[in-house]
Protein backbone atom coordinates (compact mmCIF):
# COMPACT_ATOMS: atom_id res chain seq x y z
CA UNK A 1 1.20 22.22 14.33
CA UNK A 2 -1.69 20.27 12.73
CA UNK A 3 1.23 17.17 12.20
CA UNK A 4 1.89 17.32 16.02
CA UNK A 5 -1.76 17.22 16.87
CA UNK A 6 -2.41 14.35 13.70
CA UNK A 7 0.29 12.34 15.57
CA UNK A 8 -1.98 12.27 19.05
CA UNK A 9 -5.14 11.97 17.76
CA UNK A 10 -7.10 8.84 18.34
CA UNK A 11 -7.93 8.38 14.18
CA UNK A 12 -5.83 9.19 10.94
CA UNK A 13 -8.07 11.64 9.68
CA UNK A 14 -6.30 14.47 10.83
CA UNK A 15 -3.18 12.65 8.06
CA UNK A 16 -6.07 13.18 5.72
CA UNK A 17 -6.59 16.57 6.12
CA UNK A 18 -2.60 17.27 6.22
CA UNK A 19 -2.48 15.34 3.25
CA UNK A 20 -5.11 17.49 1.08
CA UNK A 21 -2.40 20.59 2.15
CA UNK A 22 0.43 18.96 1.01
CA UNK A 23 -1.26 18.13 -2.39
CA UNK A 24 -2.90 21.46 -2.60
CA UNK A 25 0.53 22.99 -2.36
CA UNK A 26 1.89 20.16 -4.95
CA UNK A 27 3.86 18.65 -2.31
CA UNK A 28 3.75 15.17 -3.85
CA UNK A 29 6.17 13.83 -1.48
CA UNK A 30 4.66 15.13 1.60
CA UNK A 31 0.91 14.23 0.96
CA UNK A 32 2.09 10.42 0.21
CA UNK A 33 3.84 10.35 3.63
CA UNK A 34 0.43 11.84 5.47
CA UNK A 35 -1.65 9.22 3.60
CA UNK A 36 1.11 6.27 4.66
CA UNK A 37 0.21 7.55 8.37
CA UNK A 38 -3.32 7.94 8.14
CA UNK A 39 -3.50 4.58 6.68
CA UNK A 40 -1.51 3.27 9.38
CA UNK A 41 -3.08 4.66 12.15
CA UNK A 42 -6.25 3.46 10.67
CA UNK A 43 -9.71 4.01 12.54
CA UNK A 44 -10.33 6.28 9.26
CA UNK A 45 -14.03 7.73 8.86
CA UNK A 46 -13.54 7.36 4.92
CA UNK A 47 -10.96 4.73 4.34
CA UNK A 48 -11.88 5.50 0.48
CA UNK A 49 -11.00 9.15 0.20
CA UNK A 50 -7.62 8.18 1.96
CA UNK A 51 -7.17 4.85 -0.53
CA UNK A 52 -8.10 7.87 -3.57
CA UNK A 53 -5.44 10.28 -2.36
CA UNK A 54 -2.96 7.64 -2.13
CA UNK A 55 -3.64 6.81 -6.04
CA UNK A 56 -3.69 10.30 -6.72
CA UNK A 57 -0.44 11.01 -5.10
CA UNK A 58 1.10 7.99 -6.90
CA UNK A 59 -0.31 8.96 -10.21
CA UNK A 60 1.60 12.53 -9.56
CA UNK A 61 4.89 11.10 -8.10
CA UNK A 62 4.28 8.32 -11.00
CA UNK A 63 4.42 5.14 -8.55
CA UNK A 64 2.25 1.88 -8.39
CA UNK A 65 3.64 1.20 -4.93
CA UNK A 66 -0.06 0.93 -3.46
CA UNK A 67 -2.81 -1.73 -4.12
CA UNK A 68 -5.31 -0.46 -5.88
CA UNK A 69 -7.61 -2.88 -4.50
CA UNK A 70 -10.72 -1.62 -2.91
CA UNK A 71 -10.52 -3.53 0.24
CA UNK A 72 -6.92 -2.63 0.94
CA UNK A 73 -5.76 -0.02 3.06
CA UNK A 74 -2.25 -0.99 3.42
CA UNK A 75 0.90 0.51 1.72
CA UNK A 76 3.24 -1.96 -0.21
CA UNK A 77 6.96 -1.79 0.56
């Protein structure tokens, strides 16, 4: 439910939020691919806590896939 309305909503925060479940739950997986859409949808109201729970995620899932950089907001493929 809160995916479907995340996908509609104007900003990415709503990723955030499904992102904190999924890493609550230890859904490693999950949470990384709610963070990937929050960041791309963008228009975030903390662009920092997203950026943190994308390092977090890829400390748990052991992955440097993202910049670390504190400007960036963008996923590396």
């Amino acid at each position: 439910m809160i995916e479907s309305l995340a996908s509609k909503a104007a900003t990415g925060d709503l990723y955030v939020a499904v992102a904190k479940r999924h890493l609550s739950r230890h859904e490693w997986g999950l949470a990384r691919q709610a963070v990937e859409r929050a960041l791309a949808k963008g228009k975030l109201s903390n662009a920092g806590e997203a950026r943190k729970l994308m390092r977090s995620v890829n400390n748990m899932l052991g992955s440097k896939a993202f910049d670390e950089s504190p400007a960036s907001s963008t996923v590396s493929v």
